[in-house]
N, C-alpha and C. Protein backbone atom coordinates (compact mmCIF):
# COMPACT_ATOMS: atom_id res chain seq x y z
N UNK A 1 0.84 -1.19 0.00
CA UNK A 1 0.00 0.00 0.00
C UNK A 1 0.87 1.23 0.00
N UNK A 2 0.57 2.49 -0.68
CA UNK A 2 1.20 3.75 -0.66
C UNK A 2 1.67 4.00 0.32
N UNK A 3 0.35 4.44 1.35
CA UNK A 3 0.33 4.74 2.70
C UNK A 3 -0.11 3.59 3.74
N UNK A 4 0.46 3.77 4.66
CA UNK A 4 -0.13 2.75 5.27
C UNK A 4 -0.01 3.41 6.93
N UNK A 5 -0.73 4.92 7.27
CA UNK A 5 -0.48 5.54 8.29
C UNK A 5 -2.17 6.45 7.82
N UNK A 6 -2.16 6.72 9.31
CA UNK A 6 -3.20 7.67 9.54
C UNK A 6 -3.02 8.89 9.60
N UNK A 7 -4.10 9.61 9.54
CA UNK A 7 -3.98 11.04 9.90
C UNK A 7 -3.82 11.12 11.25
N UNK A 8 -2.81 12.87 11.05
CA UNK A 8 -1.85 12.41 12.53
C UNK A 8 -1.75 13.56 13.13
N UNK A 9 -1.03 13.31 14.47
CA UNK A 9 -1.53 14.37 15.63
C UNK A 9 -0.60 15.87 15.28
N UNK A 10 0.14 16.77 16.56
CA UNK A 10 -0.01 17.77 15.79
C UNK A 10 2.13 17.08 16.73
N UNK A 11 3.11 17.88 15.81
CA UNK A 11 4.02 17.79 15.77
C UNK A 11 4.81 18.80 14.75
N UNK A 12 5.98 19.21 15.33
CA UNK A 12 6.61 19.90 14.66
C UNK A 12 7.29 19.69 13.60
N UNK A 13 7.03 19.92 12.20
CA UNK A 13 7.80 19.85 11.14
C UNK A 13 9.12 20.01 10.96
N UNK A 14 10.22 18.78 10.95
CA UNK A 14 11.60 19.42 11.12
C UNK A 14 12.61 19.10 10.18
N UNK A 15 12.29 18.06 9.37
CA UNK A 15 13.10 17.43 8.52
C UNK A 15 13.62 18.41 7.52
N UNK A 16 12.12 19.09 6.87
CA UNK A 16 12.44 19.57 5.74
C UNK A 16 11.05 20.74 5.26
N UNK A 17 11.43 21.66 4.92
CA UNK A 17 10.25 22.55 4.65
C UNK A 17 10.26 23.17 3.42
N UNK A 18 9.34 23.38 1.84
CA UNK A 18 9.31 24.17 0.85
C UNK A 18 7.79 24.37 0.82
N UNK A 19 7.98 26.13 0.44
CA UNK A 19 6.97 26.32 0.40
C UNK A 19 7.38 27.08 -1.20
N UNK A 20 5.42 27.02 -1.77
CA UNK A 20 5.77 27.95 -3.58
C UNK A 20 4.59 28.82 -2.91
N UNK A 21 4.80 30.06 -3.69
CA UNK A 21 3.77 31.12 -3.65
C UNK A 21 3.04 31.00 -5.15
N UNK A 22 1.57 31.07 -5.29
CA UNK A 22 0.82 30.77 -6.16
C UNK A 22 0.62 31.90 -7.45
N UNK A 23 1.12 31.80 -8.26
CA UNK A 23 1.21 32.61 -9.45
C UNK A 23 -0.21 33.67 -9.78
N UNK A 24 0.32 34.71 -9.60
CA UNK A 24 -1.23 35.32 -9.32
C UNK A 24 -2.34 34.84 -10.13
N UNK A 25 -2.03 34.94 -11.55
CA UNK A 25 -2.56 34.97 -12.84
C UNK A 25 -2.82 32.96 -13.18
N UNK A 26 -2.29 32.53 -12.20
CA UNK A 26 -2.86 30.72 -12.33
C UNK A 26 -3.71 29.96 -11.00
N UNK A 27 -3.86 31.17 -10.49
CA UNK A 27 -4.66 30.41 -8.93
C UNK A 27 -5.86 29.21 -8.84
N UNK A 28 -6.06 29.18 -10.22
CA UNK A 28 -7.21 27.76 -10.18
C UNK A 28 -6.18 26.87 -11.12
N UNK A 29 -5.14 27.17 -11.23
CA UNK A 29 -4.73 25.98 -12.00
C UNK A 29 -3.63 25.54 -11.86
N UNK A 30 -3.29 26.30 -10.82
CA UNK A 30 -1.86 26.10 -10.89
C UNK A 30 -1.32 24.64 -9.86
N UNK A 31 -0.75 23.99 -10.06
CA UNK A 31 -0.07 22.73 -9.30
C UNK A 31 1.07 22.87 -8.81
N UNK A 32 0.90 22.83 -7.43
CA UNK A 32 2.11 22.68 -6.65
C UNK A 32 2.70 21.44 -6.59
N UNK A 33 4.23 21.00 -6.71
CA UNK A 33 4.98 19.81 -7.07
C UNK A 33 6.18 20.12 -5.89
N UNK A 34 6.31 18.76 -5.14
CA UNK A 34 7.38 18.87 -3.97
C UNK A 34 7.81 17.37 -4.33
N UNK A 35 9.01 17.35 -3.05
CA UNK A 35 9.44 16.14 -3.61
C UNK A 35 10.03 15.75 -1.85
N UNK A 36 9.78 14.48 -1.48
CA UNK A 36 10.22 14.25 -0.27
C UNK A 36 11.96 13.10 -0.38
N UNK A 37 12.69 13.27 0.77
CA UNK A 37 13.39 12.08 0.29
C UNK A 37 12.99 11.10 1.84
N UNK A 38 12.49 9.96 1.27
CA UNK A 38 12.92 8.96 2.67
C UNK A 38 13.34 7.56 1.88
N UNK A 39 14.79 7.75 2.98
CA UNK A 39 15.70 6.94 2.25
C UNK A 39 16.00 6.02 3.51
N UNK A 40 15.61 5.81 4.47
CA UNK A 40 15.69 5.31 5.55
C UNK A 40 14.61 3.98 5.87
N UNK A 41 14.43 2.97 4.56
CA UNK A 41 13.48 1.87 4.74
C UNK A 41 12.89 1.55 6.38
N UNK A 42 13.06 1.66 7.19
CA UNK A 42 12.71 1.15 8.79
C UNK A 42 12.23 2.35 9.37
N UNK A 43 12.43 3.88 8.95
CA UNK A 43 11.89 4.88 9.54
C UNK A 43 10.55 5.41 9.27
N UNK A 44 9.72 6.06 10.29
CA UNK A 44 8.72 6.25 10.24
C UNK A 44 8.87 8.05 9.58
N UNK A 45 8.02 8.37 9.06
CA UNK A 45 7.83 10.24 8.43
C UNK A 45 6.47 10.15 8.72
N UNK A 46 6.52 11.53 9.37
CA UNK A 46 4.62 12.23 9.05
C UNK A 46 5.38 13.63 8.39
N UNK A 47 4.18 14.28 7.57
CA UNK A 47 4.09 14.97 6.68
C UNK A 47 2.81 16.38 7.21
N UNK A 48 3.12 17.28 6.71
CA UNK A 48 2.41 18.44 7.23
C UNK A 48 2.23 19.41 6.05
N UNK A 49 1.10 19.88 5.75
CA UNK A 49 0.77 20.48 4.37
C UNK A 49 0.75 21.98 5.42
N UNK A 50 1.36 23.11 4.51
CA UNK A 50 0.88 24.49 5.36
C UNK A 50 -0.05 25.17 3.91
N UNK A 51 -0.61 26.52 4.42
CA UNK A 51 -1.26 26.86 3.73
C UNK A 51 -1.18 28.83 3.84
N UNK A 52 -0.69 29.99 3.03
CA UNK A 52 -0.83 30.83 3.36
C UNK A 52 -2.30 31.36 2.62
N UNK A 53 -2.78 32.18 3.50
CA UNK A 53 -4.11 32.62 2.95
C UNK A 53 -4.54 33.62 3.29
N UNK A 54 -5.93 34.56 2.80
CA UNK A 54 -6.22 35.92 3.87
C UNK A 54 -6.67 35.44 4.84
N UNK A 55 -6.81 36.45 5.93
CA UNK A 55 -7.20 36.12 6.97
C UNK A 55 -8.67 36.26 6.98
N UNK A 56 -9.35 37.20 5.79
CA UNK A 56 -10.67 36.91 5.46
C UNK A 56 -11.37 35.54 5.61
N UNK A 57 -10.65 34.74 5.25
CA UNK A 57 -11.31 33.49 3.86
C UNK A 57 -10.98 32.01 5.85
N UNK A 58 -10.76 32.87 6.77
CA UNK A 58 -10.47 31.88 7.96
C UNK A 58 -11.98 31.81 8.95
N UNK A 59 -12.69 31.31 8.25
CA UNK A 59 -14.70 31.72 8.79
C UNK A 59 -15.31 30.33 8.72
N UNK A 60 -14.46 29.23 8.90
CA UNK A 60 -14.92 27.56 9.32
C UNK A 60 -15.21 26.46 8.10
N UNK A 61 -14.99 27.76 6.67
CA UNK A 61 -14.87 26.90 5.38
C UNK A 61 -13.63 25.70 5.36
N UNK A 62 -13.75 25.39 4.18
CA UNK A 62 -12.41 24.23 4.13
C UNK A 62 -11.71 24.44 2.48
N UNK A 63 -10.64 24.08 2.26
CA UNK A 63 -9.99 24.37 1.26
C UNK A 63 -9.74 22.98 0.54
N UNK A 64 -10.87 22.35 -0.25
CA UNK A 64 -10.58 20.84 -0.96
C UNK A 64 -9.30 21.27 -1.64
N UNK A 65 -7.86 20.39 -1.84
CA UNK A 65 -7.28 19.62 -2.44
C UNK A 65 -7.37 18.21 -3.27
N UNK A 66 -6.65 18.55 -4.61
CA UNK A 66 -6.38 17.25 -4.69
C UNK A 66 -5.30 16.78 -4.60
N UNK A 67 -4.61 16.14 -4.07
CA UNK A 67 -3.15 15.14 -4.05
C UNK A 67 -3.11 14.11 -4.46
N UNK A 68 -1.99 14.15 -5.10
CA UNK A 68 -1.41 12.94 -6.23
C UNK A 68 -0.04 12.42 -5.30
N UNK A 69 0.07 11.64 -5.01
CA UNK A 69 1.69 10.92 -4.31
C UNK A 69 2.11 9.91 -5.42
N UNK A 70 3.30 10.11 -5.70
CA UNK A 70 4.32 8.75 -6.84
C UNK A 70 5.41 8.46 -5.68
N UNK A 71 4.83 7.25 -5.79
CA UNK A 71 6.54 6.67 -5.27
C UNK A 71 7.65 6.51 -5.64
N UNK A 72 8.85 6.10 -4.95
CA UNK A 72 10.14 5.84 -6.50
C UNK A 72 10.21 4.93 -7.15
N UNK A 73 8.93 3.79 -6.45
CA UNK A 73 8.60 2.44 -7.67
C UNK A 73 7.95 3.15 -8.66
N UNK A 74 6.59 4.29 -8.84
CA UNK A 74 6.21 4.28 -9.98
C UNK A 74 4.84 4.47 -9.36
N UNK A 75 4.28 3.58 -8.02
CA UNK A 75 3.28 3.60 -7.57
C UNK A 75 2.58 4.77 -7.58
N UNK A 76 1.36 4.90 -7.89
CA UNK A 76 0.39 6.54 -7.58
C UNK A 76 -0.77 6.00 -6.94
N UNK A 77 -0.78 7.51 -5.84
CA UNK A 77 -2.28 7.32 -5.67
C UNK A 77 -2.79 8.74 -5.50
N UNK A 78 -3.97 8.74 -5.53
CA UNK A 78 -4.25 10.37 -5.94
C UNK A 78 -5.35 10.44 -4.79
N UNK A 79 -6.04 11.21 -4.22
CA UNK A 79 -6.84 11.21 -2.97
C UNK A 79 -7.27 12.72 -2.96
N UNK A 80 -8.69 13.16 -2.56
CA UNK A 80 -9.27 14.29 -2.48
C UNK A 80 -9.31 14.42 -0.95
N UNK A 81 -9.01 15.94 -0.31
CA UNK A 81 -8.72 15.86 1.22
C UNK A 81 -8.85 17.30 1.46
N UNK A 82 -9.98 17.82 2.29
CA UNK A 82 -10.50 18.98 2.58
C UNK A 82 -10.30 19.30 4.16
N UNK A 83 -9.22 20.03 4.03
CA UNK A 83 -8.62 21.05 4.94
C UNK A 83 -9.84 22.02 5.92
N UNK A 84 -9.72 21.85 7.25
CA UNK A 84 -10.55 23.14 7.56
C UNK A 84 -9.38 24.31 7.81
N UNK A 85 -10.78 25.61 6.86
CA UNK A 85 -10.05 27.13 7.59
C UNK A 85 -10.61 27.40 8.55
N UNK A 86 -9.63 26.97 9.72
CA UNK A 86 -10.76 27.69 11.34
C UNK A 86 -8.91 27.46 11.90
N UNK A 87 -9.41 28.12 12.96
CA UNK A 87 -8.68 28.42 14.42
C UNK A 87 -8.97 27.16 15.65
N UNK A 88 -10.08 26.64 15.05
CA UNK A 88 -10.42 25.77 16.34
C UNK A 88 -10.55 24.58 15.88
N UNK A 89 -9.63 24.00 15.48
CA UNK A 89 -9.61 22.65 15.14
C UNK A 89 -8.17 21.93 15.82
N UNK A 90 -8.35 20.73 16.14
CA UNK A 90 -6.97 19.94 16.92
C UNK A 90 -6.12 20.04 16.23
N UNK A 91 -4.91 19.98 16.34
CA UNK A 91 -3.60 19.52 15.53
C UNK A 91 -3.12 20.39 14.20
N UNK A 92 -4.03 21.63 14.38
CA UNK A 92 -3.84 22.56 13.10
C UNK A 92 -3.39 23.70 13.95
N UNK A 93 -1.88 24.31 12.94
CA UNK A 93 -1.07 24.98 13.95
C UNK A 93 -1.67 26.46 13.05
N UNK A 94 -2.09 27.72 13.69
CA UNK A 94 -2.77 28.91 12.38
C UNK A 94 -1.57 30.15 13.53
N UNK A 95 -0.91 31.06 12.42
CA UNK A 95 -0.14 32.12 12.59
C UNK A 95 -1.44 33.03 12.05
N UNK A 96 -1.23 33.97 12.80
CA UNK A 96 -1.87 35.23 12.33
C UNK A 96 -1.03 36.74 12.07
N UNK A 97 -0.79 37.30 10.63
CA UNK A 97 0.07 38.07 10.95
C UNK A 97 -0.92 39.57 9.97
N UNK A 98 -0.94 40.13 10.32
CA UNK A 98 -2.40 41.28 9.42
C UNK A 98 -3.27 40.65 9.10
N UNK A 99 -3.02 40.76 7.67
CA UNK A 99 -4.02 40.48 6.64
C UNK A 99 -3.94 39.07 6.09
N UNK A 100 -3.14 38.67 6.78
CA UNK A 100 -2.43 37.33 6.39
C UNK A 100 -2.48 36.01 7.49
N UNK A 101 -2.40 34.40 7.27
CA UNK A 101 -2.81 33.57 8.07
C UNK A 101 -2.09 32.29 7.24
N UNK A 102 -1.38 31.79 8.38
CA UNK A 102 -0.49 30.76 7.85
C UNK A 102 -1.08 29.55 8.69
N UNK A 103 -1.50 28.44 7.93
CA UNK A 103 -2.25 27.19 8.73
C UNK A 103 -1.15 26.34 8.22
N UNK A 104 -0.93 25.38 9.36
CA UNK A 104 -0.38 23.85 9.36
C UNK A 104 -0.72 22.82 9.69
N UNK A 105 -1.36 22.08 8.64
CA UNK A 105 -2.24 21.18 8.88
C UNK A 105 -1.33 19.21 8.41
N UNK A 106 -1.83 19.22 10.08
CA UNK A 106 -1.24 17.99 9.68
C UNK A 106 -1.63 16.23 8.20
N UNK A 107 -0.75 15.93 7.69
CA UNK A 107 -1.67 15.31 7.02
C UNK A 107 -1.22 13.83 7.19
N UNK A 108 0.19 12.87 7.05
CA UNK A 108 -0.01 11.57 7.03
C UNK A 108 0.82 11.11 8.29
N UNK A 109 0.60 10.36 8.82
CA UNK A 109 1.98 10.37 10.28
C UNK A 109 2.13 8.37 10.07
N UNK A 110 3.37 8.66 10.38
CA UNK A 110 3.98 7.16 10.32
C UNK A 110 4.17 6.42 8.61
N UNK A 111 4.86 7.13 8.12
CA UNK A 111 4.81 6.58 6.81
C UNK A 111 6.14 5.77 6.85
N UNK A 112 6.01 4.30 5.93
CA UNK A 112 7.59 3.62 6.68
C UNK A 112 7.36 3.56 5.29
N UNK A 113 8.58 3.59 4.39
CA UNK A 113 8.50 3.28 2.79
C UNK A 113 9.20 1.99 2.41
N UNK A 114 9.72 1.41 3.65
CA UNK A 114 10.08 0.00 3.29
C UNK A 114 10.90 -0.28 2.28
N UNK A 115 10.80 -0.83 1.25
CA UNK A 115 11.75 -1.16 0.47
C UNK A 115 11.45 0.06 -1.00
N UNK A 116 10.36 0.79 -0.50
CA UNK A 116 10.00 1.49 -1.56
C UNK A 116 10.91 2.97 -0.88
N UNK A 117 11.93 3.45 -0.68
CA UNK A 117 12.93 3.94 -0.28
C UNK A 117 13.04 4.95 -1.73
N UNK A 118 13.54 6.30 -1.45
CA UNK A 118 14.22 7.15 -2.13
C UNK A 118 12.68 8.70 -2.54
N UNK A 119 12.94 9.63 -3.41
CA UNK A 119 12.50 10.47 -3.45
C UNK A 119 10.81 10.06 -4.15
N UNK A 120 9.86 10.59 -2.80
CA UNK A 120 8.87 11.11 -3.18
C UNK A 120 8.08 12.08 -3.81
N UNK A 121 7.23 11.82 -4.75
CA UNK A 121 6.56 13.41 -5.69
C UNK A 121 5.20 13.52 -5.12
N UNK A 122 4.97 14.64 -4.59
CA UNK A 122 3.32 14.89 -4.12
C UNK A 122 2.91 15.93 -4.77
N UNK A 123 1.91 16.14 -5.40
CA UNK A 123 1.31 16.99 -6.96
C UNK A 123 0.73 17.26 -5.44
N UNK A 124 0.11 18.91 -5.52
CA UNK A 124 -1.23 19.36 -4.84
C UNK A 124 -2.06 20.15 -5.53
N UNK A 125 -3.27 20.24 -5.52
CA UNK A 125 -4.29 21.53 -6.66
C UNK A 125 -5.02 21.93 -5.90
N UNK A 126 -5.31 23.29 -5.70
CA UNK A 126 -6.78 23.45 -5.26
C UNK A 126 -7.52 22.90 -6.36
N UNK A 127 -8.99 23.00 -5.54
CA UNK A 127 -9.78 22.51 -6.18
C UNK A 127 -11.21 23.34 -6.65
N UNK A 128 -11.09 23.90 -5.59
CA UNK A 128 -12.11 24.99 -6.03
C UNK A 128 -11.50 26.48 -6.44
N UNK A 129 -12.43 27.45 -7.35
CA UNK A 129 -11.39 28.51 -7.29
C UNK A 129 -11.80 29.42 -6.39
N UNK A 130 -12.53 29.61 -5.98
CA UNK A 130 -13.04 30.14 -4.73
C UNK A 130 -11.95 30.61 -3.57
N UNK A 131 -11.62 28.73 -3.40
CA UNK A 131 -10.34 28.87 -2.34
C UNK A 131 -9.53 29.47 -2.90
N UNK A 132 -8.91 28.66 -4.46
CA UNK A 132 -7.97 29.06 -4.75
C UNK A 132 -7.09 30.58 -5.07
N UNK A 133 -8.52 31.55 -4.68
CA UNK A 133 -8.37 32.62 -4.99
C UNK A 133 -8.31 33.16 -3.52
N UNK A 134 -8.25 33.05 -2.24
CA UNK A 134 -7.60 33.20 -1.36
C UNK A 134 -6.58 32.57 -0.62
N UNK A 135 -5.86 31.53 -1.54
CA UNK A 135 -4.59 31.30 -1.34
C UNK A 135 -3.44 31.83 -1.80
N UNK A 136 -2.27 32.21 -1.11
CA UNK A 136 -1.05 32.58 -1.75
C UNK A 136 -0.48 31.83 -1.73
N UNK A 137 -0.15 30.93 -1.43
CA UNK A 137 0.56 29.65 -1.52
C UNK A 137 0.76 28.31 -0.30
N UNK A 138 0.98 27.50 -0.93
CA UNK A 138 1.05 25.94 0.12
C UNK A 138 2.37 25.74 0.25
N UNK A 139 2.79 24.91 1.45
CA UNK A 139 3.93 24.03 1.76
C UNK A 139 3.86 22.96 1.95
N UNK A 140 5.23 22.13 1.96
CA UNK A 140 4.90 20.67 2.68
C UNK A 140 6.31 20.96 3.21
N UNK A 141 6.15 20.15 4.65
CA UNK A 141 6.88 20.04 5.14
C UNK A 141 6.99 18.53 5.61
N UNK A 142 8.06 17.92 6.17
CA UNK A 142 8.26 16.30 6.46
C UNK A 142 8.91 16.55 8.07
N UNK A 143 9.12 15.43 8.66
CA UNK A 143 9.71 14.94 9.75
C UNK A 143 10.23 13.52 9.67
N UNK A 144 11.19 13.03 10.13
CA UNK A 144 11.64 11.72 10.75
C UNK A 144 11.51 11.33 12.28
N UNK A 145 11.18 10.19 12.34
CA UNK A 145 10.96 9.43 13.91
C UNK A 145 12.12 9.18 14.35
């Protein structure tokens, strides 16, 4: 199986962090592309998607994604996964800075890649443009156990 971990509690992102800022002029279309490395077959990774956005658009809506994960076998799996924008949800870390609001939302914890070892690709899209038009851009960030 791709994954074989749950959604996971709240923890600090430390391994590794990129974030893209969203091209003004492509905000419904644009695809964010990251790349993880776990090269450590026996180790566990959770993964943490961030999100910059107005601080308008933070009123208990949610921001659907779609995510695509390739493994370095080749494996894909693609999965639809709707984010809440709120302040009051568990394990979601939200900065507030003006006009602006940075959420960190946790997304896979305990991922062991086993023999499927080396660099991961995770595609992300908004999905609606709605959201996508109060996003400035996403991150992913990783951790090791």
């Amino acid at each position: 199986a791709l994954f074989c971990c749950l959604l996971c509690s709240c923890r600090k992102p430390v391994e590794r962090f990129e974030f893209q800022y969203t091209p003004a002029h492509m905000a419904d279309t644009f695809v964010f592309r990251y790349e993880m490395l776990l090269d450590e077959p026996q180790t566990s990774y959770s993964t943490y998607i961030a999100c910059r956005c107005k601080a308008s658009a933070i009123n208990g809506n949610r921001v659907p994604l779609l995510i695509s994960v390739t493994s370095p076998s080749g494996e894909k799996a693609l999965e639809r996964v709707d984010f809440p924008l709120t302040e009051k949800c568990e394990g979601v870390e939200v900065k507030r800075s003006g006009s602006l609001v940075d959420i960190v939302w946790p997304y896979r914890e305990h991922i062991v890649p086993g023999t499927d070892t080396g660099t991961w690709v995770l595609m992300i899209k908004p999905l609606e443009k709605s959201a996508a038009d109060n996003i400035y851009g996403i991150g992913l960030s990783y951790e090791r156990h």
